[in-house]
C-alpha atoms as a PDB file:
ATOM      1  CA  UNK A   1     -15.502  17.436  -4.365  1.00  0.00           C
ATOM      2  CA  UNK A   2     -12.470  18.119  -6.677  1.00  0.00           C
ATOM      3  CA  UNK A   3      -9.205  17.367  -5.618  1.00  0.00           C
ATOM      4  CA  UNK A   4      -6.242  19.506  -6.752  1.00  0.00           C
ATOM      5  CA  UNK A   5      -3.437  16.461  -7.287  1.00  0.00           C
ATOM      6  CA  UNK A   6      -1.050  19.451  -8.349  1.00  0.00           C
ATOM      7  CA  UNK A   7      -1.532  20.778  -4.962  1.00  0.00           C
ATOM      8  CA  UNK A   8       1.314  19.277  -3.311  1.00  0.00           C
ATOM      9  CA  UNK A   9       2.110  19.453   0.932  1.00  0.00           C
ATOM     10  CA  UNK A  10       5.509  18.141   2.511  1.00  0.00           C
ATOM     11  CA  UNK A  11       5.902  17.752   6.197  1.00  0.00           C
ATOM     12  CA  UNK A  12       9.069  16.588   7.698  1.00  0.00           C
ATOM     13  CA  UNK A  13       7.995  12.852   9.464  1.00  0.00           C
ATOM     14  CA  UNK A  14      11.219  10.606  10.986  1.00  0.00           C
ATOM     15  CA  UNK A  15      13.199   9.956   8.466  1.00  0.00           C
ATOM     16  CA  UNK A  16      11.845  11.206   5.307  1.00  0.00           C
ATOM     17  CA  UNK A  17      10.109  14.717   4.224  1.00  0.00           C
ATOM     18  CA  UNK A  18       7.226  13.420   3.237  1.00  0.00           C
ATOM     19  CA  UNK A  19       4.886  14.755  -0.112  1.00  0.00           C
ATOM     20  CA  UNK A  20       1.198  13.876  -0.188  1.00  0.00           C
ATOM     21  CA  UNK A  21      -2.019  15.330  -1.374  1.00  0.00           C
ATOM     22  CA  UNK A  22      -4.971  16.509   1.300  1.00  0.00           C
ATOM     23  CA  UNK A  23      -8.462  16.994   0.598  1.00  0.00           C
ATOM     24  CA  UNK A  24     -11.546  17.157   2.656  1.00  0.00           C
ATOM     25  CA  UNK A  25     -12.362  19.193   6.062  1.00  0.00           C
ATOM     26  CA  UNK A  26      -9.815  19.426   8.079  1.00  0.00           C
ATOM     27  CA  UNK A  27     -11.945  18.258  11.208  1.00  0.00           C
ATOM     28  CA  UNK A  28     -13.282  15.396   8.925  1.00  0.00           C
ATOM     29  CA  UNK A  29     -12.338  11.502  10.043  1.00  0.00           C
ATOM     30  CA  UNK A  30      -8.923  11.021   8.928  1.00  0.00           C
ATOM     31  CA  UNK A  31      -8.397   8.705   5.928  1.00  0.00           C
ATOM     32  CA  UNK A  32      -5.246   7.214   5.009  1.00  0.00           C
ATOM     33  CA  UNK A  33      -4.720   6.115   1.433  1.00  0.00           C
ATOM     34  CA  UNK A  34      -1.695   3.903   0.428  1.00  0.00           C
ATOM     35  CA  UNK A  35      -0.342   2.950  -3.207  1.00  0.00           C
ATOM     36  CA  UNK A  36       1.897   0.005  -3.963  1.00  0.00           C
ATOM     37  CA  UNK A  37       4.364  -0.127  -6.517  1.00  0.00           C
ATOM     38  CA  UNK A  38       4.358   0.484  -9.417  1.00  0.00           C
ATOM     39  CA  UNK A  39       1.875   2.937  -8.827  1.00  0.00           C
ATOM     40  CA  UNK A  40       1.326   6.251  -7.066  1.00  0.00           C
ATOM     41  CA  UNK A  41      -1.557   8.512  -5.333  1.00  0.00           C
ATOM     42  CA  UNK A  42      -2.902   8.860  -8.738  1.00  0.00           C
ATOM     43  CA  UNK A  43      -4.532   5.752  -7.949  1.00  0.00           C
ATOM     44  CA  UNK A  44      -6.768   7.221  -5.782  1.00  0.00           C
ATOM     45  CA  UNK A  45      -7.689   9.945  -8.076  1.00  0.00           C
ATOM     46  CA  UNK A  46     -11.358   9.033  -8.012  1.00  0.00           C
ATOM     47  CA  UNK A  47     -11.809   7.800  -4.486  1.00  0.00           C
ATOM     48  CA  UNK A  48     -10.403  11.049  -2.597  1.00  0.00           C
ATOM     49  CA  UNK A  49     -12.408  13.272  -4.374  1.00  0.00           C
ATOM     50  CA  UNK A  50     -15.736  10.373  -3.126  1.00  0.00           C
ATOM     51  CA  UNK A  51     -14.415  10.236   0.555  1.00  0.00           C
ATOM     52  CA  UNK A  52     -13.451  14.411   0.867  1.00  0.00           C
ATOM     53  CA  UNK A  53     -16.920  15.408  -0.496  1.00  0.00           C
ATOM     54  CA  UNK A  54     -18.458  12.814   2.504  1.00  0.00           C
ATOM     55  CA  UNK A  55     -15.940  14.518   4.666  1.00  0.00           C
ATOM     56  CA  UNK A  56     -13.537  13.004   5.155  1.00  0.00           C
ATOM     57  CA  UNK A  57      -9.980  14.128   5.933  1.00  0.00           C
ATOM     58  CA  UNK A  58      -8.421  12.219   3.307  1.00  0.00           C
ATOM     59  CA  UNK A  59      -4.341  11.866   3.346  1.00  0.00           C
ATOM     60  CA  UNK A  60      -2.848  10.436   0.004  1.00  0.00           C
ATOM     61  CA  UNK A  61       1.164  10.304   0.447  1.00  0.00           C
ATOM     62  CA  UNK A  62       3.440   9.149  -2.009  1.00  0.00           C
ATOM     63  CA  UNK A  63       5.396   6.270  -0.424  1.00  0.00           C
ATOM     64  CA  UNK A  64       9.375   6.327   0.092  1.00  0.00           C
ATOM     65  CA  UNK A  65      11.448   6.342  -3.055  1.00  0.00           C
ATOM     66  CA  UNK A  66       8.239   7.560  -4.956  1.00  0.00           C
ATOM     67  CA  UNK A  67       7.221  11.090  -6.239  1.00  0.00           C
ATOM     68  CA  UNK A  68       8.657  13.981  -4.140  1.00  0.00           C
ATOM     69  CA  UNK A  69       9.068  12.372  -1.291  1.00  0.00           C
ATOM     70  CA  UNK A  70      12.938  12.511  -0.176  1.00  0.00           C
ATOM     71  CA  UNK A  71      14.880  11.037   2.624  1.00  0.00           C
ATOM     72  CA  UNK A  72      16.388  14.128   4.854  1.00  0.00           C
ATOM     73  CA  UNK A  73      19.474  13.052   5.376  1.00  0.00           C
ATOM     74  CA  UNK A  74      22.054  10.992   2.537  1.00  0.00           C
ATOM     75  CA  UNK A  75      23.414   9.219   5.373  1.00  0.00           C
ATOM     76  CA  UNK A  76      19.915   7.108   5.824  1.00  0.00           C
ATOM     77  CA  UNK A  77      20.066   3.186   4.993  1.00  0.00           C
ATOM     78  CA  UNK A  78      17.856   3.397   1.461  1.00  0.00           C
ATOM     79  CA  UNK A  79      15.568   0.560   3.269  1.00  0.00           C
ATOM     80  CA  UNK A  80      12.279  -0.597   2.029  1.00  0.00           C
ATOM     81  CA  UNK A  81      11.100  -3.478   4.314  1.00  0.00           C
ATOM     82  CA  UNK A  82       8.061  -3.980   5.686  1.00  0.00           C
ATOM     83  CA  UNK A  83       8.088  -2.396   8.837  1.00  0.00           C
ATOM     84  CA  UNK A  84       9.792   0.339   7.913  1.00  0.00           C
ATOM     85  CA  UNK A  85       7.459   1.514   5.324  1.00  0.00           C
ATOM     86  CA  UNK A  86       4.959   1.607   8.218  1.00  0.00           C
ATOM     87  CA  UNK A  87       6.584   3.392  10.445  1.00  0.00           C
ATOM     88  CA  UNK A  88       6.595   5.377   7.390  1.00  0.00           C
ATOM     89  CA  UNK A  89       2.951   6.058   8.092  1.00  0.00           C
ATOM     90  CA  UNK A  90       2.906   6.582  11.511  1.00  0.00           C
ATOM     91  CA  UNK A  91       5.308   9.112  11.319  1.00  0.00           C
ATOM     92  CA  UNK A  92       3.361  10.702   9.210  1.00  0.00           C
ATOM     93  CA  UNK A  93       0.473  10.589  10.905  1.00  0.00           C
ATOM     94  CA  UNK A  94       2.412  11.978  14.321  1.00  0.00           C
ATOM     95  CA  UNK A  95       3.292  15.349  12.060  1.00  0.00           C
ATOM     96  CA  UNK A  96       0.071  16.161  10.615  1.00  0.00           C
ATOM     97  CA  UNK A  97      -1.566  15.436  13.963  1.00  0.00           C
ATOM     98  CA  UNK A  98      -3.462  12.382  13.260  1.00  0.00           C
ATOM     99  CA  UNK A  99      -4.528  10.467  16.386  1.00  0.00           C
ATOM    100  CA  UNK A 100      -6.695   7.534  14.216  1.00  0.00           C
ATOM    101  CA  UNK A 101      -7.387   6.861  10.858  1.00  0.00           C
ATOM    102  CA  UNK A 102      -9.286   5.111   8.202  1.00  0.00           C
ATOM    103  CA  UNK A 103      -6.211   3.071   6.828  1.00  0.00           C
ATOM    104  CA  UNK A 104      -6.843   1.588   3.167  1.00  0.00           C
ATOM    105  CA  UNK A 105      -4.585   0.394   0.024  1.00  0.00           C
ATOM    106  CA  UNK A 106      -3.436  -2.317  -1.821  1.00  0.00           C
ATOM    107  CA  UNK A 107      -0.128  -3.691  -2.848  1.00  0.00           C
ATOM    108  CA  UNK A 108       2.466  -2.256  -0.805  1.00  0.00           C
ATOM    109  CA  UNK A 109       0.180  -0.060   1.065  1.00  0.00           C
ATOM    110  CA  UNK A 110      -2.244  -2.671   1.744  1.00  0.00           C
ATOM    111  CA  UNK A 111       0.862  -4.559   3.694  1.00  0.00           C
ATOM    112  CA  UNK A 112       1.406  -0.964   5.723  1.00  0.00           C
ATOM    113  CA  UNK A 113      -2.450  -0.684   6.316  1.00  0.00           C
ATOM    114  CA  UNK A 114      -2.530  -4.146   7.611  1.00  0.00           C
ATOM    115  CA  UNK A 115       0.585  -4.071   9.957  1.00  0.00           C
ATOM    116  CA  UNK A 116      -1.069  -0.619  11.171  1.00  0.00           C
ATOM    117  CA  UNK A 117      -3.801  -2.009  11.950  1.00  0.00           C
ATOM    118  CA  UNK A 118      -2.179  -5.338  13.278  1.00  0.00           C
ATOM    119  CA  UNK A 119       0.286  -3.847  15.838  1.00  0.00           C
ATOM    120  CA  UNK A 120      -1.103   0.058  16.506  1.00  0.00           C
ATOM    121  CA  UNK A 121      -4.534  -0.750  16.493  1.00  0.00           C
ATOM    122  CA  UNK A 122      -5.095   2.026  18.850  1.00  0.00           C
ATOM    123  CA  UNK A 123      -4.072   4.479  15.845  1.00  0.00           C
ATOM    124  CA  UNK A 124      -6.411   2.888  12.888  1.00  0.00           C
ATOM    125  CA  UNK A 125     -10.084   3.395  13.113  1.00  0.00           C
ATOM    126  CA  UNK A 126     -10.362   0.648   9.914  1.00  0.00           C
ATOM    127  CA  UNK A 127      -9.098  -1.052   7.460  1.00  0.00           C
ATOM    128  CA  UNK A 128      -9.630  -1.721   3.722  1.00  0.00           C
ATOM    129  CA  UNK A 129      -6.453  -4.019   2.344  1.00  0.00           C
ATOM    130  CA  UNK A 130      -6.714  -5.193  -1.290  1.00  0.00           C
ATOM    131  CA  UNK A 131      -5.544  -9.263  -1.379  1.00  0.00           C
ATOM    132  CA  UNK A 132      -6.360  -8.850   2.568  1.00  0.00           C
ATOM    133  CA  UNK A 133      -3.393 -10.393   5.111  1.00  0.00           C
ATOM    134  CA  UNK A 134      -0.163  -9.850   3.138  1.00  0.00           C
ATOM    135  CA  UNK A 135       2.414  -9.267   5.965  1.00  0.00           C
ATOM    136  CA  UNK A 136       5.258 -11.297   4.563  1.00  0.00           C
ATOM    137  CA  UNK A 137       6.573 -14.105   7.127  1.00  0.00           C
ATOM    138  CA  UNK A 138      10.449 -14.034   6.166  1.00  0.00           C
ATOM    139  CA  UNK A 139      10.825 -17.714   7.057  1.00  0.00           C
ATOM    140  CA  UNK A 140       7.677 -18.782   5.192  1.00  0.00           C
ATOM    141  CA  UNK A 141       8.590 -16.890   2.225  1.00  0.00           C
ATOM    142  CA  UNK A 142      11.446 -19.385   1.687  1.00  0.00           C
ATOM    143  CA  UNK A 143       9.112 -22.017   0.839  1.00  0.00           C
ATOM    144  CA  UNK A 144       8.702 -22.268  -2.355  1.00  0.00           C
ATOM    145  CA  UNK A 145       5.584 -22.522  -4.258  1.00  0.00           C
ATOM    146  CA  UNK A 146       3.757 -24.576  -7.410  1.00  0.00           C
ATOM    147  CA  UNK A 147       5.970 -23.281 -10.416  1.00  0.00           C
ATOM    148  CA  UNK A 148       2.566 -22.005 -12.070  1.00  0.00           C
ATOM    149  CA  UNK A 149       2.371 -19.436  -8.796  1.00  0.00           C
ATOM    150  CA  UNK A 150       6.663 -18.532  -8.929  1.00  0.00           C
ATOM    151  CA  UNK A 151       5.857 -17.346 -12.210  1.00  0.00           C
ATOM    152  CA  UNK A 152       3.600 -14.780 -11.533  1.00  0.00           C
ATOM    153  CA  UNK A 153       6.754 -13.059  -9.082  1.00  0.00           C
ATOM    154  CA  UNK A 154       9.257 -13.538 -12.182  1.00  0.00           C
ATOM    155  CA  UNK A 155       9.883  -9.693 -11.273  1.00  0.00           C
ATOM    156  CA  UNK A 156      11.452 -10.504  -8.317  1.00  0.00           C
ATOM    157  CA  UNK A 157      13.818 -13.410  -8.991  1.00  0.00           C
ATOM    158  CA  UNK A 158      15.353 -10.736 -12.187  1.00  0.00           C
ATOM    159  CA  UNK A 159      15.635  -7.923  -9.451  1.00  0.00           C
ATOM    160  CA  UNK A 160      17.774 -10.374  -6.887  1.00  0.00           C
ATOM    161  CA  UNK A 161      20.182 -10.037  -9.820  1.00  0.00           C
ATOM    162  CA  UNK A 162      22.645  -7.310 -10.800  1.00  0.00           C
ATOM    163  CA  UNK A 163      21.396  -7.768 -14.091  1.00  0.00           C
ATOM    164  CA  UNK A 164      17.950  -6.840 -12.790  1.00  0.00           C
ATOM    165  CA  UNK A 165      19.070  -3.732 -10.621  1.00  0.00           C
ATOM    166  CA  UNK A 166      20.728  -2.326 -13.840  1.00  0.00           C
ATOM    167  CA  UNK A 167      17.898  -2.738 -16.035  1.00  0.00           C
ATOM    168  CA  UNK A 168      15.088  -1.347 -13.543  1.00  0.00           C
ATOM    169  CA  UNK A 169      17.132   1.704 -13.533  1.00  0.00           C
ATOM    170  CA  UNK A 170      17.484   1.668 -17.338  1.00  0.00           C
ATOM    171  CA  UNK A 171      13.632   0.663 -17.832  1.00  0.00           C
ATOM    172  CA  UNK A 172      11.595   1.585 -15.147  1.00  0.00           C
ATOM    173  CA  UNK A 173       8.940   3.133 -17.137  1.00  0.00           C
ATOM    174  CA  UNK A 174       8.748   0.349 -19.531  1.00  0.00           C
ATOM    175  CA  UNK A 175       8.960  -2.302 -16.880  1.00  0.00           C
ATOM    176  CA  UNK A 176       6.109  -0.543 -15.245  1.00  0.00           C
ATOM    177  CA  UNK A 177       3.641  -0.349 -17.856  1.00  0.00           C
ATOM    178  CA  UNK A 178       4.221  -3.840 -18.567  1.00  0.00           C
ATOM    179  CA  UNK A 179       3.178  -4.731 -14.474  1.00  0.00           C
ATOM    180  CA  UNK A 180       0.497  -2.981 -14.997  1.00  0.00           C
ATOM    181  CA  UNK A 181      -0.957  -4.716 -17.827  1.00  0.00           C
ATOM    182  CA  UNK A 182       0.023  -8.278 -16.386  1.00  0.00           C
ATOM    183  CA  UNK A 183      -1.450  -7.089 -12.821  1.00  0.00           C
ATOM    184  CA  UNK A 184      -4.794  -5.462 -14.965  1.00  0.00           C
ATOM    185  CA  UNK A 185      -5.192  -7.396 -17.844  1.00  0.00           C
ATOM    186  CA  UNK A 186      -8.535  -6.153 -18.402  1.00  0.00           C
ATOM    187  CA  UNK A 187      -8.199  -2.422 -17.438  1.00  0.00           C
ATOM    188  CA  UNK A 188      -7.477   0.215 -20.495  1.00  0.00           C
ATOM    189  CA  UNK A 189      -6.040   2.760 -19.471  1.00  0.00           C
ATOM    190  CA  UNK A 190      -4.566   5.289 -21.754  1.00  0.00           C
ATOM    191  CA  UNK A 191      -1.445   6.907 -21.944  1.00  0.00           C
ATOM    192  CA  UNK A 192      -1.943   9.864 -19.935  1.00  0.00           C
ATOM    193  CA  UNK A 193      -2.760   8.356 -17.202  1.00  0.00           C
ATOM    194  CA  UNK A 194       0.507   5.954 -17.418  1.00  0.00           C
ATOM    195  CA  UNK A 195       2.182   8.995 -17.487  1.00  0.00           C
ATOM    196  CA  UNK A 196       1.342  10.935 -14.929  1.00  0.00           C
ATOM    197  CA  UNK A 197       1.861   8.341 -12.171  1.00  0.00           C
ATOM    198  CA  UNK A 198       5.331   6.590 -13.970  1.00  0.00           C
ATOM    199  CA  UNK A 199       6.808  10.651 -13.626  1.00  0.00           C
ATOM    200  CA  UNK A 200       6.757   9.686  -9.192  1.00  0.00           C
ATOM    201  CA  UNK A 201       9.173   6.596 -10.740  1.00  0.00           C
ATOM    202  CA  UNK A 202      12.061   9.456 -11.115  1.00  0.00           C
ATOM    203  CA  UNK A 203      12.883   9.875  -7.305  1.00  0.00           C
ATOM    204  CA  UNK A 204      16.668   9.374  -6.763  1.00  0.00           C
ATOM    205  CA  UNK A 205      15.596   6.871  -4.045  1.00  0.00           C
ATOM    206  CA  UNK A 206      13.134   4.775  -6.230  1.00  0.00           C
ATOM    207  CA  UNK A 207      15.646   2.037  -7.533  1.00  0.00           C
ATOM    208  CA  UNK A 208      17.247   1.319  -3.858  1.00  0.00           C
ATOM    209  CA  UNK A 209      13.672   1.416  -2.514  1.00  0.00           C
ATOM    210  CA  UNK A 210      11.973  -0.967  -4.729  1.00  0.00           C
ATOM    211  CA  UNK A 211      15.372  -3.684  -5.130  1.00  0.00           C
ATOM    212  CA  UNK A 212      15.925  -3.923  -1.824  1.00  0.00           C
ATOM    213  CA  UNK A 213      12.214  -4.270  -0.611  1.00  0.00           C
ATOM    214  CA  UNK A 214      11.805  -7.847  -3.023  1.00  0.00           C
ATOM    215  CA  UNK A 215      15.760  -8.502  -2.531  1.00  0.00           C
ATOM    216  CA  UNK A 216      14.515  -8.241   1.541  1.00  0.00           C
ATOM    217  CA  UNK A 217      11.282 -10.500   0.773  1.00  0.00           C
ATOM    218  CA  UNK A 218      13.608 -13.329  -0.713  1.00  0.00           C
ATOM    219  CA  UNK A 219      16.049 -13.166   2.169  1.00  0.00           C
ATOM    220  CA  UNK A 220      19.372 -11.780  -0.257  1.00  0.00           C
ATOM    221  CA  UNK A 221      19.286  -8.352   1.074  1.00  0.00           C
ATOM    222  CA  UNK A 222      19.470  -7.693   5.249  1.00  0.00           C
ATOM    223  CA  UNK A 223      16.649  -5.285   7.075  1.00  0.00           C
ATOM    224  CA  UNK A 224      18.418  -2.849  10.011  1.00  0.00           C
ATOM    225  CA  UNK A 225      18.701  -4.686  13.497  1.00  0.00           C
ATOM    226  CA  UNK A 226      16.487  -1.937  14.905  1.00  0.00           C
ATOM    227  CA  UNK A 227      13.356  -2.914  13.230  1.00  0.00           C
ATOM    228  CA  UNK A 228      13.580  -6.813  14.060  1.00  0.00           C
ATOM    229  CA  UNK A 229      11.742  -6.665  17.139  1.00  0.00           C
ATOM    230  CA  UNK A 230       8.738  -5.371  15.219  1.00  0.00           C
ATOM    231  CA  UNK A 231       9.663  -7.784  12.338  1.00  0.00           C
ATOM    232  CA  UNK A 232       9.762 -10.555  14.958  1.00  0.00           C
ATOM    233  CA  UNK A 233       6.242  -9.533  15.979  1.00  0.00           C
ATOM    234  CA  UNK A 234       5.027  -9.667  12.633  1.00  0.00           C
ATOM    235  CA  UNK A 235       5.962 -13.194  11.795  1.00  0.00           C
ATOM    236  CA  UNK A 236       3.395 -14.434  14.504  1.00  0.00           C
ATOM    237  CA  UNK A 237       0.455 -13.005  12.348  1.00  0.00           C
ATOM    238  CA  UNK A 238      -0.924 -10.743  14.435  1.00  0.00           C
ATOM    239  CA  UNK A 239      -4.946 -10.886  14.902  1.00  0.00           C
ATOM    240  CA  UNK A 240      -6.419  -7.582  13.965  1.00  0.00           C
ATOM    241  CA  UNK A 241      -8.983  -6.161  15.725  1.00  0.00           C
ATOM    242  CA  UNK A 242     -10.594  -3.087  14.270  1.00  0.00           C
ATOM    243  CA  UNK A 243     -13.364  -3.273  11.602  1.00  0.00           C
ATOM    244  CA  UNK A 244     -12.107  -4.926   8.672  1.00  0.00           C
ATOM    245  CA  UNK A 245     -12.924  -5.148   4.944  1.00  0.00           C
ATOM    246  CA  UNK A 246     -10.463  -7.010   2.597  1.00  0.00           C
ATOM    247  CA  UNK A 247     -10.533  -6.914  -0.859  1.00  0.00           C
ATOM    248  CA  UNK A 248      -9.975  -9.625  -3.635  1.00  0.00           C
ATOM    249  CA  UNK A 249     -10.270  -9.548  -7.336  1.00  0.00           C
ATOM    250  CA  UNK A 250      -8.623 -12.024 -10.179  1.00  0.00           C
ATOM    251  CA  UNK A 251      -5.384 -10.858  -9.455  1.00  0.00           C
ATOM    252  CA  UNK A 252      -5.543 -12.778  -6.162  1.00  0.00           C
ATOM    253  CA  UNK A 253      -5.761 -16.000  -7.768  1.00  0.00           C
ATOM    254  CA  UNK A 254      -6.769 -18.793  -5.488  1.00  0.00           C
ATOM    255  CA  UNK A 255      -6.582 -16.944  -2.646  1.00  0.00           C
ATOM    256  CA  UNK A 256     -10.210 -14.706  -3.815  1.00  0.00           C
ATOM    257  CA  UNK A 257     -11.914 -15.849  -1.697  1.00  0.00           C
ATOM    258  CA  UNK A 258     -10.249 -14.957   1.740  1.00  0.00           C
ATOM    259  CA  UNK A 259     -10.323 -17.885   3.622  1.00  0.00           C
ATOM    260  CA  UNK A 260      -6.971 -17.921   3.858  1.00  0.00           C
ATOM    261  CA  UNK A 261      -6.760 -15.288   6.226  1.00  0.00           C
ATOM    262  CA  UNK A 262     -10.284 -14.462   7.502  1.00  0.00           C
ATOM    263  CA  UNK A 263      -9.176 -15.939  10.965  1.00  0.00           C
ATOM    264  CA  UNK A 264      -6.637 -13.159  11.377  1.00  0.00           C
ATOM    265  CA  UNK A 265      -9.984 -10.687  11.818  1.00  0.00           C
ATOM    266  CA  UNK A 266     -11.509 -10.089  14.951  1.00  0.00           C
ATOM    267  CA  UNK A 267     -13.539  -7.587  14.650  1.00  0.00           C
ATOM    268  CA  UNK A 268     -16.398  -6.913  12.751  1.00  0.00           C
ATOM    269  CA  UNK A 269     -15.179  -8.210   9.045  1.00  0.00           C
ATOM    270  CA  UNK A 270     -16.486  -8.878   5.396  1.00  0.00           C
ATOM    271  CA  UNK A 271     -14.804 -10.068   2.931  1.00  0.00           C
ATOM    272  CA  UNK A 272     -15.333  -8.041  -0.813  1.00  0.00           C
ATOM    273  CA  UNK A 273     -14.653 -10.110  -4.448  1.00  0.00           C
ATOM    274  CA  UNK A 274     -14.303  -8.093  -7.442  1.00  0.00           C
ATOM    275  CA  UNK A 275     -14.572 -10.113 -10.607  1.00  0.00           C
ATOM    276  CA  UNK A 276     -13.000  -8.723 -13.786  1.00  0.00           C
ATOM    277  CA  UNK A 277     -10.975  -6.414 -11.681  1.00  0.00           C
ATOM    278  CA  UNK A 278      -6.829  -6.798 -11.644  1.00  0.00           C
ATOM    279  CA  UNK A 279      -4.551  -5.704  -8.930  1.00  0.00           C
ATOM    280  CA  UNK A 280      -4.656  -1.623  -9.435  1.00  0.00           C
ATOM    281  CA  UNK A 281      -8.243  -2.198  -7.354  1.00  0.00           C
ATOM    282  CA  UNK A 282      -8.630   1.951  -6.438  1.00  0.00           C
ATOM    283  CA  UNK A 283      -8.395   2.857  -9.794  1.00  0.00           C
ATOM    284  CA  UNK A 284      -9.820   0.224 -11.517  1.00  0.00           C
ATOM    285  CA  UNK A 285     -13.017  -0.602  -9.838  1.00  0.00           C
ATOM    286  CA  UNK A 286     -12.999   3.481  -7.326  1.00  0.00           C
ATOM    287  CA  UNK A 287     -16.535   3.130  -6.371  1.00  0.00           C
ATOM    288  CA  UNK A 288     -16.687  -0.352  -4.429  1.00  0.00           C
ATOM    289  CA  UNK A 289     -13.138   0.586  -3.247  1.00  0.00           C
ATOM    290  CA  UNK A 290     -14.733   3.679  -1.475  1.00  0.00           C
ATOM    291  CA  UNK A 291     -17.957   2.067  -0.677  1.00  0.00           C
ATOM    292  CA  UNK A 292     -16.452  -0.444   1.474  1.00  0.00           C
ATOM    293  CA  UNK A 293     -13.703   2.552   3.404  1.00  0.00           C
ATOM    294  CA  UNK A 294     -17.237   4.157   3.618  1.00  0.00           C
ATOM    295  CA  UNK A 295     -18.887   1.159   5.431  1.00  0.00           C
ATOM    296  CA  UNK A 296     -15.559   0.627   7.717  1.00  0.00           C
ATOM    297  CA  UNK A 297     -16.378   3.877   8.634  1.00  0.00           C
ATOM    298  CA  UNK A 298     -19.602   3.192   9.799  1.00  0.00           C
ATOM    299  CA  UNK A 299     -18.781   0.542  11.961  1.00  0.00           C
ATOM    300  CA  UNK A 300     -15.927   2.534  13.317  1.00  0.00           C
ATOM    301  CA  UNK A 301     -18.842   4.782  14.599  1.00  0.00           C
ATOM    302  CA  UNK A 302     -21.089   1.791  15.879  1.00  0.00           C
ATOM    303  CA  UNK A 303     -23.132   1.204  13.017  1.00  0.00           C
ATOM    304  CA  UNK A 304     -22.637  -1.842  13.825  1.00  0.00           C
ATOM    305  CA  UNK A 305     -22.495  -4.215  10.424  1.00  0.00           C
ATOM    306  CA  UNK A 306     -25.486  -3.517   7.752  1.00  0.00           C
END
């Protein structure tokens, strides 16, 4: 089934009015897909068109600060921690009248999928998370790690500085492209498709969004009082209990394998490696991606595991 990615909806969800892309039946099981930065829905570009023909309802927003997606009042704090960008998502789901979904991403939105899943259970039906349990533990996160590992996060040390802020804003695109290829050293993608997903990178909100989400990772930039009870809750690693696949690929490193994290899964769980793949996993390697939302799915019905 085609998708028409020009085909853009808005819907007004807490704090944002929210842009995404819908495909699929209407009365299909929901799927929610979620990008990371620096990407966009245009990841998914093959895998909604997989999961709507199978019929699915499949959801693709762009995140806040990306694409169209705009905050509805100036006076909001331009915040991009963790929990926030969840709530994100259940807003979202609250306007379009989602009750459960099929929640799956990577990068950023594999975070969001996982803290769905982690502390509203009762609203995710599964979960597919590229590089698996990466809710970031504030306290942890100040420990710091073999230099080999720091330098694979140089981007976030340059945006804690001024220095960084100002040339994000002056580079994005170009600072973009060059994730990518560091993230994907393997994937070739052409110029087109840079394109079309770096044009979400021109939302007013983007810079604030993106500096203050790593600035908020490292500790230099404060999260809003009202979201540290679900930040507090978060830093206990919550177990999560709804059918599980995670994701690895040689972006992840030492951690491919999943150990690190399969004890955070209590209900029925694999664990996927994708060899040769890099970070950008939905675009990069779309059929295993939607495979294994396809197999949550089944076990969300009571398949029970194949």
């Amino acid at each position: 089934m085609d998708v028409d990615w020009g085909r853009l909806r808005h819907v007004d969800a807490g704090p944002l009015r929210i842009e995404f892309v819908e495909a699929g039946p209407a009365s299909g099981p929901a799927v929610l897909l979620l990008h990371g930065w620096p990407y966009d829905i245009h990841s998914f570009a093959e895998v909604a068109p997989q999961l709507a023909a199978a019929g699915h309802r499949v959801v693709v927003p762009f995140l806040r600060g990306f694409g169209g997606t705009r905050f509805r009042s100036e006076e909001t704090v331009r915040n991009g921690q963790q929990s926030v960008v969840a709530l994100d998502a259940i807003g979202l789901l609250d306007a379009l009248g989602i009750d459960t979904a099929i929640v799956a991403g990577f990068d950023w939105g594999a975070r969001t999928a996982v803290i769905l899943a982690a502390l509203w259970p009762e609203r995710c039906a599964g979960l597919v998370s590229v590089s698996g349990y990466i809710v970031v533990d504030l306290e942890a996160n100040q420990q710091p790690l073999p230099p080999q590992a720091e330098l694979g996060w140089w981007y976030q040390y340059y945006f804690a500085t001024e220095r960084g802020r100002r040339g994000y804003e002056r580079h994005r695109r170009e600072f973009a492209r060059l994730i990518w290829r560091q993230a994907s050293p393997l994937w070739a993608f052409d110029d087109d498709t840079f394109a079309r997903t770096a044009a979400s990178f021109e939302n007013p909100d983007h810079v604030d969004i993106v500096i203050h989400n790593y600035r908020w990772r490292l500790g230099l930039a404060q999260g809003e009082a009202q979201y540290d009870a679900v930040e507090a809750r978060l830093s206990a690693r919550p177990q999560i209990p709804v059918p599980a696949i995670t994701i690895s690929s040689d972006f992840d490193g030492a951690a491919a394998d999943g150990r690190a994290y399969a004890d955070r899964f209590t209900g029925a769980y694999r664990h996927r490696m994708l060899p040769g793949v890099g970070h950008n996993v939905p675009q990069e390697a779309p059929r295993p991606f939607a495979a294994a939302i396809a197999e949550v799915a089944s076990w969300a019905r009571g398949d029970g595991l194949g």
